[in-house]
C-alpha atoms as a PDB file:
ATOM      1  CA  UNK A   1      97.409 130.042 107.769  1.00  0.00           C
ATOM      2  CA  UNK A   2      98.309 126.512 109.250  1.00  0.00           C
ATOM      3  CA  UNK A   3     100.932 124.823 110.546  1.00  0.00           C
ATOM      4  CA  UNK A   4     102.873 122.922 108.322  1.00  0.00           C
ATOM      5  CA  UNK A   5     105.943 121.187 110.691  1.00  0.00           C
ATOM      6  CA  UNK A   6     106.253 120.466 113.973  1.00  0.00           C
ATOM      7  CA  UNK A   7     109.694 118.904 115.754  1.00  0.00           C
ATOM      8  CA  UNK A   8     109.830 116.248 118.448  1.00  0.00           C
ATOM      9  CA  UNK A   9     112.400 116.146 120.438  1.00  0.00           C
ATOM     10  CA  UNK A  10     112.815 111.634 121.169  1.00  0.00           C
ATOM     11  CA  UNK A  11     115.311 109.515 123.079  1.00  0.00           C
ATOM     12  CA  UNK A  12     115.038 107.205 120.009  1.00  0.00           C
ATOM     13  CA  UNK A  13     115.074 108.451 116.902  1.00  0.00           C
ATOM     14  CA  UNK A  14     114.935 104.941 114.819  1.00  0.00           C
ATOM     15  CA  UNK A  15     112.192 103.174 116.893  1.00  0.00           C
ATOM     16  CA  UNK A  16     110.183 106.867 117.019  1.00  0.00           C
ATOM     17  CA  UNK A  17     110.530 106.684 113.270  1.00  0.00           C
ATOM     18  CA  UNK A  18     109.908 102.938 112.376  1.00  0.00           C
ATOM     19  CA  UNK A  19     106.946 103.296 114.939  1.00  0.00           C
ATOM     20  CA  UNK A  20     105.849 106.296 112.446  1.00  0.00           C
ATOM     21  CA  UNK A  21     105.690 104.202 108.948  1.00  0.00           C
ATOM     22  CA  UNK A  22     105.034 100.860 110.491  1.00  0.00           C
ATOM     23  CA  UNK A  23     101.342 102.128 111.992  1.00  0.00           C
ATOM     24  CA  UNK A  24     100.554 105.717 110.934  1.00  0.00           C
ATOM     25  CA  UNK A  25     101.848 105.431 107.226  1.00  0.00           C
ATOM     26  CA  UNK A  26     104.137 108.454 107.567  1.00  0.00           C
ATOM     27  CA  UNK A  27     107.545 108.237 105.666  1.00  0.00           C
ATOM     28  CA  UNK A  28     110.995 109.133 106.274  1.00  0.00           C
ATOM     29  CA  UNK A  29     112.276 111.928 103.570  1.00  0.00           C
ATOM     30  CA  UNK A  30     115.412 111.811 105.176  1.00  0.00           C
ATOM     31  CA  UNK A  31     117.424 110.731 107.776  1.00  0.00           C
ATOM     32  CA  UNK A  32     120.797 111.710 109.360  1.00  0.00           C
ATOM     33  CA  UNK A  33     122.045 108.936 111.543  1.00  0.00           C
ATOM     34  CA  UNK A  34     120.008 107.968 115.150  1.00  0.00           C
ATOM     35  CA  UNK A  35     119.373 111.354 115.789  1.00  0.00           C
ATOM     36  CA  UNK A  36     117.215 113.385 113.166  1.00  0.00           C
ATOM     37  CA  UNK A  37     114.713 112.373 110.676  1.00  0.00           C
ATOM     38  CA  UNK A  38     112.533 114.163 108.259  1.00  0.00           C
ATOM     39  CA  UNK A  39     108.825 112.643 108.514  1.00  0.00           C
ATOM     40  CA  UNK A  40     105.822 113.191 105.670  1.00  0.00           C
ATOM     41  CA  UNK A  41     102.406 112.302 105.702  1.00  0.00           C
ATOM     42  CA  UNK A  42     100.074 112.180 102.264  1.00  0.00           C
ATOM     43  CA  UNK A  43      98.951 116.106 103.002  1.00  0.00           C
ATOM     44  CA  UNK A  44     102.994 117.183 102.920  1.00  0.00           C
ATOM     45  CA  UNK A  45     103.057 117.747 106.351  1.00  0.00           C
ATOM     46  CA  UNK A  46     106.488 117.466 107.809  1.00  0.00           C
ATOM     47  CA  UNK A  47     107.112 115.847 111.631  1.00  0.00           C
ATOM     48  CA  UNK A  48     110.871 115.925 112.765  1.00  0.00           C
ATOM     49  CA  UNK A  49     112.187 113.788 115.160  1.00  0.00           C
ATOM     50  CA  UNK A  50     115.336 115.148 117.433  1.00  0.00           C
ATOM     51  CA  UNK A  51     117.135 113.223 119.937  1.00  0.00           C
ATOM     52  CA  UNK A  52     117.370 114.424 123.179  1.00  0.00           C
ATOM     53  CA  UNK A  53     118.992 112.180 126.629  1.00  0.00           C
ATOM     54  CA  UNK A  54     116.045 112.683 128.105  1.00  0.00           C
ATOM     55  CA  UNK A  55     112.155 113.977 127.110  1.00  0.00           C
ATOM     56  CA  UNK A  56     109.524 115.685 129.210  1.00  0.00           C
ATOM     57  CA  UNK A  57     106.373 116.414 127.339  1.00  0.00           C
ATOM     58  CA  UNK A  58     103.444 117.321 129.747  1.00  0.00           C
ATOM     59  CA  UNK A  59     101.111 114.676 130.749  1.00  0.00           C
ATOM     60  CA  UNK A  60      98.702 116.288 128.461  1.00  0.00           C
ATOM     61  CA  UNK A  61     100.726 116.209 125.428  1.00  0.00           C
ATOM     62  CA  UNK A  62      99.816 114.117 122.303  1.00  0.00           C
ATOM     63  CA  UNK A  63      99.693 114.340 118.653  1.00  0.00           C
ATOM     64  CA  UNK A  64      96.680 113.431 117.144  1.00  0.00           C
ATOM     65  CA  UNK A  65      96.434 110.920 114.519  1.00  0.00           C
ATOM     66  CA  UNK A  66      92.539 111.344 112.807  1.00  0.00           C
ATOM     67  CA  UNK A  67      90.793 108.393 111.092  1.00  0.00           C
ATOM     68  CA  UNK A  68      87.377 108.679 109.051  1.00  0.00           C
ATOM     69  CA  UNK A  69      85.941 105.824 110.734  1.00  0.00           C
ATOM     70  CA  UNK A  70      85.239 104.043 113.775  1.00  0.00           C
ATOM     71  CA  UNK A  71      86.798 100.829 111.637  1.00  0.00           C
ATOM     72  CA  UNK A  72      89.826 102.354 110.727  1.00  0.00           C
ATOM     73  CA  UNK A  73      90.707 103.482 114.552  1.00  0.00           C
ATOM     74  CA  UNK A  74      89.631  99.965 115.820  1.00  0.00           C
ATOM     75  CA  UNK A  75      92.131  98.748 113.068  1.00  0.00           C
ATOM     76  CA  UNK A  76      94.951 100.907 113.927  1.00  0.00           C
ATOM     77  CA  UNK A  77      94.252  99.588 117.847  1.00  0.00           C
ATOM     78  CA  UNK A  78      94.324  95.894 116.980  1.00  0.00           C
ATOM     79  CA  UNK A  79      97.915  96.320 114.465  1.00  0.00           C
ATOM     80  CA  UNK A  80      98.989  97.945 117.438  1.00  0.00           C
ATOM     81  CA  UNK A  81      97.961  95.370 120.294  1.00  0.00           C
ATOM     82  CA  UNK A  82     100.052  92.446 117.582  1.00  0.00           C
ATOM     83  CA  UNK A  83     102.795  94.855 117.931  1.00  0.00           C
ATOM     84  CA  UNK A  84     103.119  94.332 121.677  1.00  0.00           C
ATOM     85  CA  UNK A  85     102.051  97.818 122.270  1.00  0.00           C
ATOM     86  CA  UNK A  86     100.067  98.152 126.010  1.00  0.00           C
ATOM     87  CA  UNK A  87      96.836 100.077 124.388  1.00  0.00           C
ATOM     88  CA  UNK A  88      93.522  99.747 125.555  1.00  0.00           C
ATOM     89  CA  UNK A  89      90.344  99.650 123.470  1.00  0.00           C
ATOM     90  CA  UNK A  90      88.824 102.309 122.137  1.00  0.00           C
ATOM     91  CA  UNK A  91      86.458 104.384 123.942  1.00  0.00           C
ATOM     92  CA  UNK A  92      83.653 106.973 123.081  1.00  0.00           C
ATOM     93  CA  UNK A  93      84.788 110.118 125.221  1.00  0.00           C
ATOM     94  CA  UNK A  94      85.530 113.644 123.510  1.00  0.00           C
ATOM     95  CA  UNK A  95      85.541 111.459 120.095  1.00  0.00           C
ATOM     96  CA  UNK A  96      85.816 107.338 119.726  1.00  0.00           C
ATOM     97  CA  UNK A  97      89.760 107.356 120.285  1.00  0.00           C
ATOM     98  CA  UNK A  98      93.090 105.668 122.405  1.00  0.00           C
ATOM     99  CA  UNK A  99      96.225 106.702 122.769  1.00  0.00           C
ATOM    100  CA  UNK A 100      99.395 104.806 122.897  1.00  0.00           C
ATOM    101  CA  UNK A 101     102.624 105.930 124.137  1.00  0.00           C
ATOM    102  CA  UNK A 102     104.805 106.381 121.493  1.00  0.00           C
ATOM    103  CA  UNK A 103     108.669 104.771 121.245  1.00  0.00           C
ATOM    104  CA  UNK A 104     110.567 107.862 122.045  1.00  0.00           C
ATOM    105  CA  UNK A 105     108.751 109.164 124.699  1.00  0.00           C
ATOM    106  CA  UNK A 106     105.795 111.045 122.905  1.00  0.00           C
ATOM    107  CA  UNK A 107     101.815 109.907 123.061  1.00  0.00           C
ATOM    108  CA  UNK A 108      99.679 109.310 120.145  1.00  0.00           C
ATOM    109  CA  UNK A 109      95.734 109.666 120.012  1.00  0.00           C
ATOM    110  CA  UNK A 110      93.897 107.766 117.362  1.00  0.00           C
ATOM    111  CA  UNK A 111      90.370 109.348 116.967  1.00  0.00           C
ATOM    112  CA  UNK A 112      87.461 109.818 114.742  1.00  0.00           C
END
């Protein structure tokens, strides 16, 4: 067994998804106005975005983003630095990895 979808609830569906394609290569299936969006990666696996007024994930919460390499994450850092995203370098800690918060109110981890 493993888990094939997961929903997000976000206070903005667009940027959320645009965010998405833009740096982790996900695309939109479908969309239905500013508030709900169907998200694939390459392994099928489907991310919806909901909007909600207002989002409280706990200060823990993230969704992980995996790279093979320690090039690829410092890659994904830099595209998102030119993107005027606050995101600091990478570190070595439980893996090499950063997180960014995400448009929409969620946090991303890059990692390898």
């Amino acid at each position: 067994m493993k888990v094939k979808h997961l929903n997000l609830t976000v206070t903005d569906v667009p940027a959320a998804r645009d965010f998405l394609e833009t740096y982790f290569g996900m695309t939109c299936k479908t969309s239905k106005g500013d508030g709900f969006a169907v998200m694939l990666d390459d392994d099928g696996f489907i991310l919806t975005l909901m909007k909600g007024r207002e989002v409280y994930y706990p200060k823990t919460f993230h969704v992980g983003f995996p790279q093979e390499n320690e090039d690829q994450v410092n890659k994904i850092n830099q595209h998102l630095k030119e993107g005027g995203f606050d995101v600091k370098p990478p570190q070595h800690l439980h893996a090499y990895t950063f997180y960014v918060k995400a448009p929409g109110g969620f946090t991303v981890e890059v990692l390898c």
